[in-house]
PDB file of N, CA and C in Angstrom:
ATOM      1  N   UNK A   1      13.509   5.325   1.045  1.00  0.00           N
ATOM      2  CA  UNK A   1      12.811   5.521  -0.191  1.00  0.00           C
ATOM      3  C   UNK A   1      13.631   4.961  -1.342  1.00  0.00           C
ATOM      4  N   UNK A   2      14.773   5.149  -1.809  1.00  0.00           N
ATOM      5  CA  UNK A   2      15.486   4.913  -2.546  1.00  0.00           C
ATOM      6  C   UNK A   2      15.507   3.193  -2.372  1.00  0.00           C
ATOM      7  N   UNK A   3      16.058   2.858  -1.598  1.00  0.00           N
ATOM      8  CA  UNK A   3      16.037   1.355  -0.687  1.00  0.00           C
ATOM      9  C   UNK A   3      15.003   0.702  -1.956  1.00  0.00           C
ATOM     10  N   UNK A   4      13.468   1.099  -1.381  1.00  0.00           N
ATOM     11  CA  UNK A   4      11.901   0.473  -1.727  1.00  0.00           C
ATOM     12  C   UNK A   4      12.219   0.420  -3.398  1.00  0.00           C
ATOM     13  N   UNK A   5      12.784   1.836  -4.115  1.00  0.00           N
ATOM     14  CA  UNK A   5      12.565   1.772  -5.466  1.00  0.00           C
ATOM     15  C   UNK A   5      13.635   0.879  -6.175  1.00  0.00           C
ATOM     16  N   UNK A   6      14.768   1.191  -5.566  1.00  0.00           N
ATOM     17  CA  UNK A   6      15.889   0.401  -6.537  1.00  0.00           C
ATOM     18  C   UNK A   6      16.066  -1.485  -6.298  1.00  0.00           C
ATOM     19  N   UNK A   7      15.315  -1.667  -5.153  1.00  0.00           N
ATOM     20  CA  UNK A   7      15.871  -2.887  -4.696  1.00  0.00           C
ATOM     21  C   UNK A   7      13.920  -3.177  -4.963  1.00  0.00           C
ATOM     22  N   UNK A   8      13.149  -2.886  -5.204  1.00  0.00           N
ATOM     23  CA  UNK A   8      11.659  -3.210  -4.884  1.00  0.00           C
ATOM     24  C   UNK A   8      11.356  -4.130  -3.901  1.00  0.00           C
ATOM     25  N   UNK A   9      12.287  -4.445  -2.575  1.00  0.00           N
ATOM     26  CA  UNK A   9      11.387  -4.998  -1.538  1.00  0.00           C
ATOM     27  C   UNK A   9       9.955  -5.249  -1.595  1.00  0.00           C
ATOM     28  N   UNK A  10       9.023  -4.385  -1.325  1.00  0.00           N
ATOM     29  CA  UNK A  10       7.977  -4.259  -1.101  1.00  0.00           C
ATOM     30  C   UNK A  10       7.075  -5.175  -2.304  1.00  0.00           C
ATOM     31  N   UNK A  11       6.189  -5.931  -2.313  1.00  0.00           N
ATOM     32  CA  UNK A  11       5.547  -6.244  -3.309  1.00  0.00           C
ATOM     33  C   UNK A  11       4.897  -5.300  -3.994  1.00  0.00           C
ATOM     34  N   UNK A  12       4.181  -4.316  -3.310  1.00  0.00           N
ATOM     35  CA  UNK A  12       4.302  -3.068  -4.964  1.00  0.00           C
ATOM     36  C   UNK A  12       4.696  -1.849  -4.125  1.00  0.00           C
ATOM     37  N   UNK A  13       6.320  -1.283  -4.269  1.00  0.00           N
ATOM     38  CA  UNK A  13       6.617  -0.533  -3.981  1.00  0.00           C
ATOM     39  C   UNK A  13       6.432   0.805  -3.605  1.00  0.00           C
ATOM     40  N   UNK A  14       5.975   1.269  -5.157  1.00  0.00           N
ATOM     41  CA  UNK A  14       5.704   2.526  -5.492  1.00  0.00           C
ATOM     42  C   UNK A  14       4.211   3.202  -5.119  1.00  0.00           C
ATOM     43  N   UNK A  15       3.394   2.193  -4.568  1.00  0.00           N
ATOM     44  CA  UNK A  15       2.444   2.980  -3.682  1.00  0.00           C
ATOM     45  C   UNK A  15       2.973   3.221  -2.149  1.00  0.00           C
ATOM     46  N   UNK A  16       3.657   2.346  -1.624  1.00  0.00           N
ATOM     47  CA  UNK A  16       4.255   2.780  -0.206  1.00  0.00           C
ATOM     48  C   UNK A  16       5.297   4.099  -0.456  1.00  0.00           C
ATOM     49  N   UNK A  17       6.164   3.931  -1.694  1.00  0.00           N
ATOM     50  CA  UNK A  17       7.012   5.507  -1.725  1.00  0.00           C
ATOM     51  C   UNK A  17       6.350   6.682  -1.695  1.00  0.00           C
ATOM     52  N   UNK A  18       5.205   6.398  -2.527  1.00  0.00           N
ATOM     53  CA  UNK A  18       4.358   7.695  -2.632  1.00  0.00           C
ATOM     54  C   UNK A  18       3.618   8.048  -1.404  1.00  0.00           C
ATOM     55  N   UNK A  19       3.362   7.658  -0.339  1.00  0.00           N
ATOM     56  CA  UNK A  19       2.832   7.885   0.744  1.00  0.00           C
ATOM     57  C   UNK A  19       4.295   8.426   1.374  1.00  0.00           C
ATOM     58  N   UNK A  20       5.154   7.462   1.382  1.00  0.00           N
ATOM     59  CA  UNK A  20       6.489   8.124   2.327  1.00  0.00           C
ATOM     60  C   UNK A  20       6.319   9.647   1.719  1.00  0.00           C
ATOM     61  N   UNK A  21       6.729   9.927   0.237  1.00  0.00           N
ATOM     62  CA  UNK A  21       7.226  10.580   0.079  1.00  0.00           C
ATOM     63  C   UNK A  21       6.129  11.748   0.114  1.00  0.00           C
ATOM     64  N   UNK A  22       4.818  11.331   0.352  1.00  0.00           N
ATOM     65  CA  UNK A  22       4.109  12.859   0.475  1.00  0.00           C
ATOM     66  C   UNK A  22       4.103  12.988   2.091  1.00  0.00           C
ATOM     67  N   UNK A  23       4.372  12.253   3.403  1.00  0.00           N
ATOM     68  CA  UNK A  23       5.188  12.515   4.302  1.00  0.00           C
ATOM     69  C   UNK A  23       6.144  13.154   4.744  1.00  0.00           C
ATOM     70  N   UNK A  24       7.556  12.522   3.848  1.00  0.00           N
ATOM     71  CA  UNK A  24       8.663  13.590   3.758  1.00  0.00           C
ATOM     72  C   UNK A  24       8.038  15.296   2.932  1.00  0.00           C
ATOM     73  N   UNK A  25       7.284  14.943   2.312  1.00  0.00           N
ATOM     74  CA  UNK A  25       7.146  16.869   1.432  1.00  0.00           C
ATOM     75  C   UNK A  25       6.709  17.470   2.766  1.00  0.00           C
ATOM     76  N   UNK A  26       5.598  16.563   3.729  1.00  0.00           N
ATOM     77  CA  UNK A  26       4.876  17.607   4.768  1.00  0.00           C
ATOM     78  C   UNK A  26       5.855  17.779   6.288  1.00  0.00           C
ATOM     79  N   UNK A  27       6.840  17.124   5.966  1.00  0.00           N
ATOM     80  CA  UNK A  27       7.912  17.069   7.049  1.00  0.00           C
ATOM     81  C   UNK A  27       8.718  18.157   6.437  1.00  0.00           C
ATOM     82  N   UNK A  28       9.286  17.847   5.108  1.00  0.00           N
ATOM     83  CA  UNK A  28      10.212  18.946   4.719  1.00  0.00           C
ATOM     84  C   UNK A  28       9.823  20.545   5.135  1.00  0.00           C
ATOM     85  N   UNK A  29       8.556  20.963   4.710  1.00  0.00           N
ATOM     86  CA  UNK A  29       8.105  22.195   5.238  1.00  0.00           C
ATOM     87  C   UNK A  29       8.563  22.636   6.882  1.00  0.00           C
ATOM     88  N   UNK A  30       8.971  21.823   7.923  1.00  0.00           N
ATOM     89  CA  UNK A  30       8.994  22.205   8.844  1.00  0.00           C
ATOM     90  C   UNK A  30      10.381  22.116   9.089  1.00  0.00           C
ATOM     91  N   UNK A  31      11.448  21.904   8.588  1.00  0.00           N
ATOM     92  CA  UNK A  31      13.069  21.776   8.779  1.00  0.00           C
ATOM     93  C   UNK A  31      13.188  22.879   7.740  1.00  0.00           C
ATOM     94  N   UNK A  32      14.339  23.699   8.632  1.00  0.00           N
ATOM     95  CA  UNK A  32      15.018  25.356   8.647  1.00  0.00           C
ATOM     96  C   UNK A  32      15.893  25.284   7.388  1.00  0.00           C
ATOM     97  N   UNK A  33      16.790  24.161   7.744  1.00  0.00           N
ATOM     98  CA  UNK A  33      17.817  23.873   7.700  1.00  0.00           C
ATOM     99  C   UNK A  33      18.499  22.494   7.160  1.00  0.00           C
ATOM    100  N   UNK A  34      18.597  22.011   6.095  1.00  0.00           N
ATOM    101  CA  UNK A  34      18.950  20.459   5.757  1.00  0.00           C
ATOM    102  C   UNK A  34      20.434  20.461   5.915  1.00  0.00           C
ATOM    103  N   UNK A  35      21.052  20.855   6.381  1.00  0.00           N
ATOM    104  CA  UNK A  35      22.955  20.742   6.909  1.00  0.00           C
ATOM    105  C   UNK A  35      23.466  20.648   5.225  1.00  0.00           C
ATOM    106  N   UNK A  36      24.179  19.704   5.299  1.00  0.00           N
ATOM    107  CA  UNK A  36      25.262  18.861   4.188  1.00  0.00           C
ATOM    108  C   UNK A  36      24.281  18.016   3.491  1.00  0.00           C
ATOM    109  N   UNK A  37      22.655  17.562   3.887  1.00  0.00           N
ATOM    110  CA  UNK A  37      21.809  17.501   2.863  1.00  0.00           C
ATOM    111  C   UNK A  37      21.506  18.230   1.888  1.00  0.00           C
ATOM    112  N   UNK A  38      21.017  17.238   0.562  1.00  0.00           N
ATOM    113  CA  UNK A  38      20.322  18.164  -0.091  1.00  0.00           C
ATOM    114  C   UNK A  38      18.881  18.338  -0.007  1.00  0.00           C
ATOM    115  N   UNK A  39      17.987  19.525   0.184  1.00  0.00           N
ATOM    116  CA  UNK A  39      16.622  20.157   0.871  1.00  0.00           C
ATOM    117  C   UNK A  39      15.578  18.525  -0.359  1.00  0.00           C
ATOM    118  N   UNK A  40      14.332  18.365  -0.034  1.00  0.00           N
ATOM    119  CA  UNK A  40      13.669  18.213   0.129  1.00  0.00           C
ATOM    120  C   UNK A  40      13.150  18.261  -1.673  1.00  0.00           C
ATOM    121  N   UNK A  41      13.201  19.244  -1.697  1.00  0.00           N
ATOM    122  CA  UNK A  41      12.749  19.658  -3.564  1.00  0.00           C
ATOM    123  C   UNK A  41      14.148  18.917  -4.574  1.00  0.00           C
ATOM    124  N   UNK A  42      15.294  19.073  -4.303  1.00  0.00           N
ATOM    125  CA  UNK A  42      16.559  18.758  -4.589  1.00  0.00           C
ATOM    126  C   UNK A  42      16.422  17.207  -4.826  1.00  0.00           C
ATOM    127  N   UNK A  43      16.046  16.159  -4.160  1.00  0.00           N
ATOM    128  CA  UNK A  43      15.996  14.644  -3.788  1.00  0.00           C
ATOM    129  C   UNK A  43      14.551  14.446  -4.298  1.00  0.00           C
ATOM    130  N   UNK A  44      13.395  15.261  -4.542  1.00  0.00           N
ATOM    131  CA  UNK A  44      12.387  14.705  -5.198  1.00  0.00           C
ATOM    132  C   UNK A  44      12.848  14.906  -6.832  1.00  0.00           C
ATOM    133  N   UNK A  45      13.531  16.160  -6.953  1.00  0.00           N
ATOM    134  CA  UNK A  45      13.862  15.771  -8.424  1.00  0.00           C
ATOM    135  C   UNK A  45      15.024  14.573  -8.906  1.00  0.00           C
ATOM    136  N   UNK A  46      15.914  14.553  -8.154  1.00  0.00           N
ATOM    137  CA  UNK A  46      16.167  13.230  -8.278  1.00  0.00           C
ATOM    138  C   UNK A  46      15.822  12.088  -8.606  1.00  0.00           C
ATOM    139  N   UNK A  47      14.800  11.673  -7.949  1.00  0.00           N
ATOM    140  CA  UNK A  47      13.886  10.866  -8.046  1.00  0.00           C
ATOM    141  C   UNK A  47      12.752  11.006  -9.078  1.00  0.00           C
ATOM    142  N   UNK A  48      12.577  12.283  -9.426  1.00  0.00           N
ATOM    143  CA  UNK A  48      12.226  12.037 -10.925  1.00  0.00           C
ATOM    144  C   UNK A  48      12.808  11.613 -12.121  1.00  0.00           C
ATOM    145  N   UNK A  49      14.028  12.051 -12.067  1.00  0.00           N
ATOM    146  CA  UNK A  49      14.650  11.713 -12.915  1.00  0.00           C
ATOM    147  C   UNK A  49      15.250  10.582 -12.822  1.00  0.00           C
ATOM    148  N   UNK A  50      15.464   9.574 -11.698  1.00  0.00           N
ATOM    149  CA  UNK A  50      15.768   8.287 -11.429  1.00  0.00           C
ATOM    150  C   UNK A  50      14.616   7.724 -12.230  1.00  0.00           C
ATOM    151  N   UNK A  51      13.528   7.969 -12.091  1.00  0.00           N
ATOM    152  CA  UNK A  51      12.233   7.199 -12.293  1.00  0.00           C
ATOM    153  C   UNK A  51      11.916   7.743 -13.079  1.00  0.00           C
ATOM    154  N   UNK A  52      11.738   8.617 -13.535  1.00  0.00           N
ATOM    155  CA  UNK A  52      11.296   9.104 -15.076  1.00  0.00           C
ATOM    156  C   UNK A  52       9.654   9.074 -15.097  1.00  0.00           C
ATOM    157  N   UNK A  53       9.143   9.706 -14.197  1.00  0.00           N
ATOM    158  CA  UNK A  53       8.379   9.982 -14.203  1.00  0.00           C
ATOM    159  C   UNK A  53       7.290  11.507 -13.331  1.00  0.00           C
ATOM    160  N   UNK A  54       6.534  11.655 -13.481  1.00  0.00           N
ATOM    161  CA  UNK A  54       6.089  13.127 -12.749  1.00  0.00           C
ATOM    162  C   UNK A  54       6.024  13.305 -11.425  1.00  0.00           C
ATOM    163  N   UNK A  55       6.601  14.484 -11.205  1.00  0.00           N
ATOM    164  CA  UNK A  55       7.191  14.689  -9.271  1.00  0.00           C
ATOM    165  C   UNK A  55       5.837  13.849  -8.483  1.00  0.00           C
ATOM    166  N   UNK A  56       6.860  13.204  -7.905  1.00  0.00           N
ATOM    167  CA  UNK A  56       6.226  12.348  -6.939  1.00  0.00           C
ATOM    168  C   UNK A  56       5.397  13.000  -5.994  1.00  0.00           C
ATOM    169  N   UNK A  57       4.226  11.914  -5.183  1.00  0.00           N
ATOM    170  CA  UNK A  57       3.553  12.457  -4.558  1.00  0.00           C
ATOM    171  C   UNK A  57       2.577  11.912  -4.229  1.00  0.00           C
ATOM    172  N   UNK A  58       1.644  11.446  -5.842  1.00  0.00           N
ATOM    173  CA  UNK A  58       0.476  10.899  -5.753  1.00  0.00           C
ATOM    174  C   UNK A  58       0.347   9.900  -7.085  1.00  0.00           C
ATOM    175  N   UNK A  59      -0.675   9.304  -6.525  1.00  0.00           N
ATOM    176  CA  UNK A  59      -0.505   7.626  -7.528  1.00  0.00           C
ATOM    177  C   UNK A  59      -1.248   7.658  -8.574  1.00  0.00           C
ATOM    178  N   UNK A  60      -0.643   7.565  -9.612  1.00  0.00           N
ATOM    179  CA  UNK A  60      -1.844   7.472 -10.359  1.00  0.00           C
ATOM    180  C   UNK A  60      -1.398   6.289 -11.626  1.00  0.00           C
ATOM    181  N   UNK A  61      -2.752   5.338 -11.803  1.00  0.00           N
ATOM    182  CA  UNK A  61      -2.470   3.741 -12.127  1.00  0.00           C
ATOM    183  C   UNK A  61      -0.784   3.064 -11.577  1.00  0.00           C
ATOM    184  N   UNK A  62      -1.088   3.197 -10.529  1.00  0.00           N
ATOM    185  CA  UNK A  62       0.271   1.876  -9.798  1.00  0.00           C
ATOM    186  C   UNK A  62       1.243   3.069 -10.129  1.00  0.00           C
ATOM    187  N   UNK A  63       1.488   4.061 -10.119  1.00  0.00           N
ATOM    188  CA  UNK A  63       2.347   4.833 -11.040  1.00  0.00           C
ATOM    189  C   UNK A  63       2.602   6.428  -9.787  1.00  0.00           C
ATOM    190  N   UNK A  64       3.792   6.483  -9.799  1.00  0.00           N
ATOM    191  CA  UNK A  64       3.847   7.797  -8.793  1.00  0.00           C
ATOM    192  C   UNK A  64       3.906   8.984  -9.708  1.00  0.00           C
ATOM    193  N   UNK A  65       3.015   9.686  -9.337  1.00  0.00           N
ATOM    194  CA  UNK A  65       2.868  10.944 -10.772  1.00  0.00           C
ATOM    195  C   UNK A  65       3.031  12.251  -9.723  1.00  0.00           C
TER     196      UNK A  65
END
């Protein structure tokens, strides 16, 4: 995820993150335990604040809101 946003591989990125990343939210629900990670909610705010924009998830105009 990080990869797609900072480097924009993808010709439009930020609709493929937003699918990953509403993936990872429905994956996160099922891990106990993130070790020496940080959980799931922790790395989406990140990523808000990398991107500056509203917790990721879903697209709205080309835009992960």
């Amino acid at each position: 995820m990080d990869f797609a946003l900072e480097r924009a591989q993808a010709r439009h990125p930020l609709p493929y993150a937003a699918r990953h990343l509403q993936t990872c939210t429905y994956l996160a629900g099922k891990i106990e335990a993130f070790g020496d990670h940080a959980d799931h909610e922790a790395y989406a705010g990140s990523l808000k604040a990398k991107q500056g924009t509203a917790p990721l998830g879903t697209m709205k105009r080309g835009r992960i809101a």
